[in-house]
C-alpha atoms as a PDB file:
ATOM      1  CA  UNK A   1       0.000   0.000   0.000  1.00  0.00           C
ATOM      2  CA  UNK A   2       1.316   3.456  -0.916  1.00  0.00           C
ATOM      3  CA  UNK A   3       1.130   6.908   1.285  1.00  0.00           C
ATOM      4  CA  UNK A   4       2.165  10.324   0.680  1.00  0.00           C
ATOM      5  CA  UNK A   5       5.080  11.639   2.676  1.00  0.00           C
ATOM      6  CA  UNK A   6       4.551  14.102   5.030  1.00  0.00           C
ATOM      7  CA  UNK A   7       6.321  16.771   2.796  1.00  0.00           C
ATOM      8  CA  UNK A   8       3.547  16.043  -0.350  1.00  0.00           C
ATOM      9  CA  UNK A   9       0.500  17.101  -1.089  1.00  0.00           C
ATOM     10  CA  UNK A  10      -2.208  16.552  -4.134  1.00  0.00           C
ATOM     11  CA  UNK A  11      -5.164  17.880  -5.080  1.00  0.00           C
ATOM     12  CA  UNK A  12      -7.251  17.240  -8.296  1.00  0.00           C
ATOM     13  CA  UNK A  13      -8.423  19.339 -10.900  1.00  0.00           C
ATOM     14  CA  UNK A  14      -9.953  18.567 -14.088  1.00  0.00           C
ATOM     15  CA  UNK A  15      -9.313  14.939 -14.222  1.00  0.00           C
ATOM     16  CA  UNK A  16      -5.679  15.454 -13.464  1.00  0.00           C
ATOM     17  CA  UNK A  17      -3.606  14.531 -10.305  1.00  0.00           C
ATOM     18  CA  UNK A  18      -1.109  17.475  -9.059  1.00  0.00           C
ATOM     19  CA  UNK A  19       1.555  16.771  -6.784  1.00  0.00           C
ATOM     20  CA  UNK A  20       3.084  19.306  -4.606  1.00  0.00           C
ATOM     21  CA  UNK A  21       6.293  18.522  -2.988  1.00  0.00           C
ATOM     22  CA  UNK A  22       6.599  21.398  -0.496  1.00  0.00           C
ATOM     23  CA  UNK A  23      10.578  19.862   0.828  1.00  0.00           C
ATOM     24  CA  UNK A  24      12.024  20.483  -3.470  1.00  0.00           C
ATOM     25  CA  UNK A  25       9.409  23.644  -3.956  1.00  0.00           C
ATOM     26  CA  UNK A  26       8.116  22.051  -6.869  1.00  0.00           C
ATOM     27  CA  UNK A  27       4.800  20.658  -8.765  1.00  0.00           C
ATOM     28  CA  UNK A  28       4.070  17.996 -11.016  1.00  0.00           C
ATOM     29  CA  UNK A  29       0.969  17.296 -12.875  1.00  0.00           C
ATOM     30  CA  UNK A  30       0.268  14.077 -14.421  1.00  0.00           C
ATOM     31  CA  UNK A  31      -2.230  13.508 -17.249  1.00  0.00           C
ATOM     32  CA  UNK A  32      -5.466  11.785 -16.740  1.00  0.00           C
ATOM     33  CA  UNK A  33      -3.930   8.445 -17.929  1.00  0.00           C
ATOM     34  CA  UNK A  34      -1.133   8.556 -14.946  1.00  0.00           C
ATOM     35  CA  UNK A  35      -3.537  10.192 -12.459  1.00  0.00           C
ATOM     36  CA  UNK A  36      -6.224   7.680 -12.820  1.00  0.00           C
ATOM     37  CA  UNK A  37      -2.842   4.568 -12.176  1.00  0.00           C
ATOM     38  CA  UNK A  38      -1.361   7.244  -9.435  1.00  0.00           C
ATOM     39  CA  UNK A  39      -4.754   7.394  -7.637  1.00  0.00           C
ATOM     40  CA  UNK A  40      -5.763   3.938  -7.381  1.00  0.00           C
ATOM     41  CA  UNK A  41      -2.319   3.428  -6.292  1.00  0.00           C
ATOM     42  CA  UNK A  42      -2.944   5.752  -3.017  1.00  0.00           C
ATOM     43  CA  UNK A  43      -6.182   4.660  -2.371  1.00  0.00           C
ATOM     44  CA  UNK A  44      -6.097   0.982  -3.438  1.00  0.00           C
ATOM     45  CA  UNK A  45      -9.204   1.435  -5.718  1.00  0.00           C
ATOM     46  CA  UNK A  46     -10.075  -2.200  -6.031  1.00  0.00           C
ATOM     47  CA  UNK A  47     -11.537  -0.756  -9.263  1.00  0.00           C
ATOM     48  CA  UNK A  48      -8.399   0.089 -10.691  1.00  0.00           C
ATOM     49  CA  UNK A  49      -5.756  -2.511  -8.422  1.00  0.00           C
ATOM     50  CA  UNK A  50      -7.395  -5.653  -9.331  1.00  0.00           C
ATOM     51  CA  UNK A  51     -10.040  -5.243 -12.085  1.00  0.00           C
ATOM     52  CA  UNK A  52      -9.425  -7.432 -15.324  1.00  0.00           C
ATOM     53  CA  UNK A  53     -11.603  -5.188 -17.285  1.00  0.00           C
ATOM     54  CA  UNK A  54     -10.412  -3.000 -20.113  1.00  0.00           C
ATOM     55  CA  UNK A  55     -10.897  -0.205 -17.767  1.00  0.00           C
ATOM     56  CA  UNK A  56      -7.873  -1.210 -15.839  1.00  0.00           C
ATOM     57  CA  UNK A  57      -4.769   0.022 -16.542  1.00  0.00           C
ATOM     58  CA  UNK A  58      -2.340  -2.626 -17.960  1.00  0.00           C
ATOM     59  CA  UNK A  59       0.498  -3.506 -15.298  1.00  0.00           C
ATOM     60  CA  UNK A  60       3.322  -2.636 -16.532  1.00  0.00           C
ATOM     61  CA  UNK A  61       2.099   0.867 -16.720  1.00  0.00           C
ATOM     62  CA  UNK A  62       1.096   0.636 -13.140  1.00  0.00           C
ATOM     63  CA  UNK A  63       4.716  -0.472 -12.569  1.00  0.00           C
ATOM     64  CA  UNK A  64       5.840   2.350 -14.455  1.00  0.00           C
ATOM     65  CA  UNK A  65       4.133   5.169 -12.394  1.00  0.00           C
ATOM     66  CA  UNK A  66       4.581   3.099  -9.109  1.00  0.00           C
ATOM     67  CA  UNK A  67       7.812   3.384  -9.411  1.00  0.00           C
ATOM     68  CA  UNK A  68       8.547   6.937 -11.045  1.00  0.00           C
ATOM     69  CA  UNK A  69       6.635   8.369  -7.880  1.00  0.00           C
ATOM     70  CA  UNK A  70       8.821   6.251  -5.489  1.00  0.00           C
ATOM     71  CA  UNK A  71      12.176   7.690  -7.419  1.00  0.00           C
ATOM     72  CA  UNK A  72      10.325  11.058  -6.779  1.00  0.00           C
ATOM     73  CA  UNK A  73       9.642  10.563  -3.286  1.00  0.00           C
ATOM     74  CA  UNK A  74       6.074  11.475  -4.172  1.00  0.00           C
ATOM     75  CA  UNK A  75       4.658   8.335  -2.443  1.00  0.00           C
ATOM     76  CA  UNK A  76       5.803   6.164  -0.184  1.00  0.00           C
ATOM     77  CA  UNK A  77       5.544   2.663   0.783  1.00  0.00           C
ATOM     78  CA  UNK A  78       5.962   3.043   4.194  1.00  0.00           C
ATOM     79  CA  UNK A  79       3.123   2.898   6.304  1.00  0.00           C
ATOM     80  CA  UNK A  80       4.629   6.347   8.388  1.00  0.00           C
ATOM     81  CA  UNK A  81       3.214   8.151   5.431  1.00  0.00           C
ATOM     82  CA  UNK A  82      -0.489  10.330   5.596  1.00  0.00           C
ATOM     83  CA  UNK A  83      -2.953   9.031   3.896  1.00  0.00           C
ATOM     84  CA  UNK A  84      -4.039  10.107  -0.042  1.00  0.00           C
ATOM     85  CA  UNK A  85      -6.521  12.425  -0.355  1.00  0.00           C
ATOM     86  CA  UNK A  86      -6.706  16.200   0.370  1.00  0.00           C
ATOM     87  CA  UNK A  87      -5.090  16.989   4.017  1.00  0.00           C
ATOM     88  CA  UNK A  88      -7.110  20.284   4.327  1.00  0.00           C
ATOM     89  CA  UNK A  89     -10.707  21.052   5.634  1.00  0.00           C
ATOM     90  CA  UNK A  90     -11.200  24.561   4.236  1.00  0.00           C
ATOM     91  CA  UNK A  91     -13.834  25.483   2.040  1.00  0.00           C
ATOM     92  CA  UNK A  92     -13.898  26.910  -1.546  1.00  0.00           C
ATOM     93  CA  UNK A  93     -14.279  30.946  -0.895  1.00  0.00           C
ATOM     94  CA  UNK A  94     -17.095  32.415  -1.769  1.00  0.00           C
ATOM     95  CA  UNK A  95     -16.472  36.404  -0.514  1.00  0.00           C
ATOM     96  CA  UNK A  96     -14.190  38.604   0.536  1.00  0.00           C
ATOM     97  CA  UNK A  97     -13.566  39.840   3.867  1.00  0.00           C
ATOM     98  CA  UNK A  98     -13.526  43.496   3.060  1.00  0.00           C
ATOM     99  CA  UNK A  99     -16.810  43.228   0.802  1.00  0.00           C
ATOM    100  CA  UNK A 100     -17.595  45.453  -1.722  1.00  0.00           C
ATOM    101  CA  UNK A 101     -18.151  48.246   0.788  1.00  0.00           C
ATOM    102  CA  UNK A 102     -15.846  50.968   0.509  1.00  0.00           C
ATOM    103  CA  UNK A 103     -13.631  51.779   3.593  1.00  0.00           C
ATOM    104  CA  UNK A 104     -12.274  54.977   4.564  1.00  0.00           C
ATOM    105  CA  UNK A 105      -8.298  54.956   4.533  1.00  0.00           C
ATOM    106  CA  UNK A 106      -7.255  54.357   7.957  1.00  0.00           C
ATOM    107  CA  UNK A 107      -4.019  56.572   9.353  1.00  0.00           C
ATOM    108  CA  UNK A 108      -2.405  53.893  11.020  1.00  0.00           C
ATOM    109  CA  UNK A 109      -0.751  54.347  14.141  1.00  0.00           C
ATOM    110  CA  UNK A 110       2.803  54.586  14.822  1.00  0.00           C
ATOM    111  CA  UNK A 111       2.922  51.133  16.318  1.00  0.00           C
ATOM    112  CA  UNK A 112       0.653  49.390  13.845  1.00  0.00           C
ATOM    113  CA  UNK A 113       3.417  51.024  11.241  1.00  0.00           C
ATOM    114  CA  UNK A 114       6.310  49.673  13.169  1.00  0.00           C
ATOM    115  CA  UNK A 115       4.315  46.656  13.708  1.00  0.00           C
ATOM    116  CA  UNK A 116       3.750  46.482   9.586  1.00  0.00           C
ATOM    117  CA  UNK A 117       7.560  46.786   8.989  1.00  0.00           C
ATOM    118  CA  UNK A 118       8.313  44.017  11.430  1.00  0.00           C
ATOM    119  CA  UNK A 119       6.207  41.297   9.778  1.00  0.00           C
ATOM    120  CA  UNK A 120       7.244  42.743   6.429  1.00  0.00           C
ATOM    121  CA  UNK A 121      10.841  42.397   7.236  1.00  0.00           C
ATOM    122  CA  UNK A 122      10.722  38.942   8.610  1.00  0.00           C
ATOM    123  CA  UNK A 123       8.600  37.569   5.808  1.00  0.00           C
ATOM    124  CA  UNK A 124      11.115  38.438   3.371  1.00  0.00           C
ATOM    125  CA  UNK A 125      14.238  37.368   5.381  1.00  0.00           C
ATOM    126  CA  UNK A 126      11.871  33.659   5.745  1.00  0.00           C
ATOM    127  CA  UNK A 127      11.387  33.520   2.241  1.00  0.00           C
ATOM    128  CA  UNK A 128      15.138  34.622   1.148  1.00  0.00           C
ATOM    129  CA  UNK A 129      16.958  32.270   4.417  1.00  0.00           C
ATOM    130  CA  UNK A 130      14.877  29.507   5.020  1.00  0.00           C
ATOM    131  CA  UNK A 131      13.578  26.414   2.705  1.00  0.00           C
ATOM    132  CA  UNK A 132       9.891  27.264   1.882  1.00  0.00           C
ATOM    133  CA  UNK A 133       8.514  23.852   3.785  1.00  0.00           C
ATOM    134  CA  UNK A 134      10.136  25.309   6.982  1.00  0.00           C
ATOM    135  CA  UNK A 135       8.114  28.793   6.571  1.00  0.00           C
ATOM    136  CA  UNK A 136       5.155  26.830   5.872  1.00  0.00           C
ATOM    137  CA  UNK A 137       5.564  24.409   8.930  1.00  0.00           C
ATOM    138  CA  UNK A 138       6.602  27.219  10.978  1.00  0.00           C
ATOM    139  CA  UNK A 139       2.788  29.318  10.128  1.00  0.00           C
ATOM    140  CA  UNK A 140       0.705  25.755  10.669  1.00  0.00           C
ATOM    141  CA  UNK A 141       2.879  25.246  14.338  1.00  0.00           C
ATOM    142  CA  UNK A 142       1.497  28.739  15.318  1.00  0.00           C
ATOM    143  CA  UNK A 143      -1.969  28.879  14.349  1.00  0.00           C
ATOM    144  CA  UNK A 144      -2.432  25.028  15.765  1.00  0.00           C
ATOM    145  CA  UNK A 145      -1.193  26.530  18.655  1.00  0.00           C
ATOM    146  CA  UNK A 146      -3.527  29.848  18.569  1.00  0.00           C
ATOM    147  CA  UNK A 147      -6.845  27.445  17.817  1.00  0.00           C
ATOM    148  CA  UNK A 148      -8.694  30.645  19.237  1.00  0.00           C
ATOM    149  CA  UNK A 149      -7.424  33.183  17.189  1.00  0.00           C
ATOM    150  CA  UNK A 150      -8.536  31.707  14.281  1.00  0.00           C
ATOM    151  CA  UNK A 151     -12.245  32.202  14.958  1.00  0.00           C
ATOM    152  CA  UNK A 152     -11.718  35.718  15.528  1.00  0.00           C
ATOM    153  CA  UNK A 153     -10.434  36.795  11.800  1.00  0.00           C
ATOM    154  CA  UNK A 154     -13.778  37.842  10.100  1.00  0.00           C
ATOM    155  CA  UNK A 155     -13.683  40.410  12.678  1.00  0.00           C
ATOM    156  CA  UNK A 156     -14.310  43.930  12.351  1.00  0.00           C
ATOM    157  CA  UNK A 157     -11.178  44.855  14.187  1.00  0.00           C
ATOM    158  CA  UNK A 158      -9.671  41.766  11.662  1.00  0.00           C
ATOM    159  CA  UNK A 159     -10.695  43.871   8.339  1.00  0.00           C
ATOM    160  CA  UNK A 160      -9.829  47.039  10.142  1.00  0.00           C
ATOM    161  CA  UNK A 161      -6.041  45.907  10.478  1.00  0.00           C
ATOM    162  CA  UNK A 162      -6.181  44.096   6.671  1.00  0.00           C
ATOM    163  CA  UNK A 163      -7.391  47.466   5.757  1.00  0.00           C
ATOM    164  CA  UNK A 164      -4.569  49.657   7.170  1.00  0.00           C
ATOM    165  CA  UNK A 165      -2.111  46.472   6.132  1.00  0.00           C
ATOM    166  CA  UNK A 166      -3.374  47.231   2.347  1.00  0.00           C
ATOM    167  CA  UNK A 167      -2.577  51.203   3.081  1.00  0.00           C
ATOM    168  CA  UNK A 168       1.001  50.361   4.212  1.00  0.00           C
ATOM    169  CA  UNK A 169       2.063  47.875   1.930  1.00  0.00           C
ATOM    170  CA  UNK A 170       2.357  50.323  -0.893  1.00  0.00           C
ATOM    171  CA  UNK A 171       5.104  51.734   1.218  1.00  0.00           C
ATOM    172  CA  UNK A 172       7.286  48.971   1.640  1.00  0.00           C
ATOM    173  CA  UNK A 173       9.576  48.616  -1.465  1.00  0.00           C
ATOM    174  CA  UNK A 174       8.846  45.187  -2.918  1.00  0.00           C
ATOM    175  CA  UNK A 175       6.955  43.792  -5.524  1.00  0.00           C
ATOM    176  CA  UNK A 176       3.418  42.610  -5.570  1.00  0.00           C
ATOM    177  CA  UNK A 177       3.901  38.548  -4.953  1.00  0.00           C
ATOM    178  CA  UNK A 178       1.614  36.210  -3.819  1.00  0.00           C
ATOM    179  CA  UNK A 179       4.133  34.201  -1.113  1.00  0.00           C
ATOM    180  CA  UNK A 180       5.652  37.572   0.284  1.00  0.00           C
ATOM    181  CA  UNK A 181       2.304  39.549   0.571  1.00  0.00           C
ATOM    182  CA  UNK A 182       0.551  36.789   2.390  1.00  0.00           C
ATOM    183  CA  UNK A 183       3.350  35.603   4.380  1.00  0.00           C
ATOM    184  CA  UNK A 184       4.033  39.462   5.611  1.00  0.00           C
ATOM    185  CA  UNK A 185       0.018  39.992   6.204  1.00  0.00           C
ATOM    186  CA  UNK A 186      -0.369  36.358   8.208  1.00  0.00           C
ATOM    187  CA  UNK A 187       3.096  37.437  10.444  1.00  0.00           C
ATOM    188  CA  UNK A 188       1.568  41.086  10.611  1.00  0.00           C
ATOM    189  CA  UNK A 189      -2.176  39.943  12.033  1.00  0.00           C
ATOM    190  CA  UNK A 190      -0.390  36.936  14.308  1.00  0.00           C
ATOM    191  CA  UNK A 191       0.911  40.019  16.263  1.00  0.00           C
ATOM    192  CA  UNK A 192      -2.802  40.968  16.984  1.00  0.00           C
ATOM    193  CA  UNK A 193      -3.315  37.539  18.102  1.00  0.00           C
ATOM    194  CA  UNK A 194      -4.934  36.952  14.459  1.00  0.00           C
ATOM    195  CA  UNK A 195      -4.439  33.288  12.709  1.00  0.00           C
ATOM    196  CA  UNK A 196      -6.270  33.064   9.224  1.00  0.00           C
ATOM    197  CA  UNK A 197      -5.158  30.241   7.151  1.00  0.00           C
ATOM    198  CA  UNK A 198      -2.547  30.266   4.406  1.00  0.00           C
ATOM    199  CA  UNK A 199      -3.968  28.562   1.400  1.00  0.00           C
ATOM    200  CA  UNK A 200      -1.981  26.916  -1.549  1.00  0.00           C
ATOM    201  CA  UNK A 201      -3.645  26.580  -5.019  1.00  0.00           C
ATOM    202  CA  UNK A 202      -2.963  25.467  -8.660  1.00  0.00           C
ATOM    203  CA  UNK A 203      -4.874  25.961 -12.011  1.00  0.00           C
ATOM    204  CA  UNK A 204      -4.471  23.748 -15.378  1.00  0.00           C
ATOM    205  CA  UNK A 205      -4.373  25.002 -19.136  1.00  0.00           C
ATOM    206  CA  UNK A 206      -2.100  26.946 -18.500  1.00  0.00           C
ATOM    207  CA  UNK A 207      -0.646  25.645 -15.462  1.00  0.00           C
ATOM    208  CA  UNK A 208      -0.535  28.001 -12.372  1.00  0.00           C
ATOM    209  CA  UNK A 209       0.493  28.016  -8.987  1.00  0.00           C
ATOM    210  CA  UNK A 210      -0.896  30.672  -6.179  1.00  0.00           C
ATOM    211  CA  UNK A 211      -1.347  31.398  -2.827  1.00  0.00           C
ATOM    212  CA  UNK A 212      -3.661  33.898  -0.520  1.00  0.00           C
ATOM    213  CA  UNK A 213      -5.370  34.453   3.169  1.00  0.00           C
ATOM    214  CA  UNK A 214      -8.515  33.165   3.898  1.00  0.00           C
ATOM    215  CA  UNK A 215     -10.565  32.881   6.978  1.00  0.00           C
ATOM    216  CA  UNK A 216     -13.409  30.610   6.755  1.00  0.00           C
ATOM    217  CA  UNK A 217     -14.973  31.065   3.415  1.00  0.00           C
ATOM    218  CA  UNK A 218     -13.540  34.898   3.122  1.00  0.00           C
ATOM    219  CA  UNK A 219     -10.502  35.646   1.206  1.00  0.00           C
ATOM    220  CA  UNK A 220      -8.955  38.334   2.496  1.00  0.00           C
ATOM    221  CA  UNK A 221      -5.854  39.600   0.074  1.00  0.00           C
ATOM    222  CA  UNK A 222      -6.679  38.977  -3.237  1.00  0.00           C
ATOM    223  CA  UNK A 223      -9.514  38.533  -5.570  1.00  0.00           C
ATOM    224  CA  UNK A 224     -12.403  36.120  -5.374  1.00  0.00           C
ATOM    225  CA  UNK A 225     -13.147  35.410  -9.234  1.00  0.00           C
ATOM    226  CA  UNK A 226      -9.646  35.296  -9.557  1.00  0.00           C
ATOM    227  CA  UNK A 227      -8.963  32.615  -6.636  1.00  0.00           C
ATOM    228  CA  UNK A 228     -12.260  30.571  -7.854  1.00  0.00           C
ATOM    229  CA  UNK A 229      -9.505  29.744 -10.964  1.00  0.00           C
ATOM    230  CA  UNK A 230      -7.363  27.163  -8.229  1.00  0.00           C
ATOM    231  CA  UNK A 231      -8.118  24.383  -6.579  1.00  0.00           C
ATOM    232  CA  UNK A 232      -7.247  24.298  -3.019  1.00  0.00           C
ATOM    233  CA  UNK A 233      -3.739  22.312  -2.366  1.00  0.00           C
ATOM    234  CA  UNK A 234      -2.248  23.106   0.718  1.00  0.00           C
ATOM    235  CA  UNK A 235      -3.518  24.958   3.883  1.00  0.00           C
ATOM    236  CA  UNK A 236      -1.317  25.975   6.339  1.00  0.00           C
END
């Protein structure tokens, strides 16, 4: 029987099976062929494992892809592995946390400013200085630990600092990127005692990789038609 290691992740989209191995920073997408022979392989689809119908795949290609993922490290045959399947339980978003109302430009504080540049600063040193599965281990640690906090982030006072976050960031002298801007907004609302979630996705035709904030079914730094494009990967 076959696992995923702890440092993979899948998701499906389109009848395709995407692999995300967070430890190399890298995807792979198989076609529908593989994915169908890389799924029953994880979930020991009797189906698929066994069947002597022409819908089975022939054995040798199950071979083939068995052991291409192993060479990988994409799977694992190791029972210490997680189980297949996605390893997330948030939902699709369906609004935004700010809304369509509009909001009059805070002037942020001198604290929340300092407060801005700290999480700004240490997002970018993370992303430059450590490996990108140690950031993302290091954001799931602390809101598992903060349980609370997480309930508290479609909050008035929650879109209030996202708000005067937005004001500020135009200030700090980076570009726009998805794993910077939501890395520096999750580190800048922890310090409020603030956990949203940290949400991976990925898009097909053309391929596409993306992250954002979300609480609940809000997203909170980016666009909702635009983020209804991925299909959730990894939380964090």
């Amino acid at each position: 029987m076959y696992f995923l290691p702890s440092h993979v992740y899948t998701c499906e989209t389109n009848g395709r099976l995407v692999f995300l191995d967070l430890k190399r920073d890298s995807y792979v997408c198989l076609d529908q062929q593989h994915s169908k022979v890389a799924l029953a392989l994880l979930n020991r689809d009797p189906a698929w494992a066994h069947a002597t119908s022409n819908a089975s795949p022939p054995l040798t290609l199950t071979q083939e892809v068995a052991s291409t993922l192993l060479q990988r490290d994409l799977i694992t045959a190791e029972g210490t592995g997680a189980a297949a399947g996605p390893r997330h339980t948030t939902m699709a978003p369906t609004r935004t946390l700010l809304g369509d109302a509009r909001i009059s430009e805070p002037r942020p504080s001198l604290p929340r400013i300092a407060r801005f540049y700290r999480a700004s600063l240490s997002a970018a040193a993370k992303l430059r200085y450590w490996p990108i599965e140690k950031t993302v281990r290091s954001v799931q640690a602390r809101r598992h630990a903060n349980s609370n906090g997480s309930a508290l982030c479609d909050s008035p006072r929650a879109k209030e600092l996202t708000t005067e976050f937005n004001v500020l960031r135009s200030f700090f002298p980076r570009r726009y990127l998805c794993l910077f801007d939501s890395l520096a907004l999750l580190d800048f609302l922890a310090q409020y005692e603030l956990y949203p979630t940290w949400v991976f996705g990925v898009k097909l035709n053309p391929f596409g990789a993306h992250c954002w904030v979300q609480t609940g079914d809000a997203v909170v730094n980016d666009d909702l038609e635009y983020i209804r494009n991925f299909s959730i990967i990894l939380t964090a």
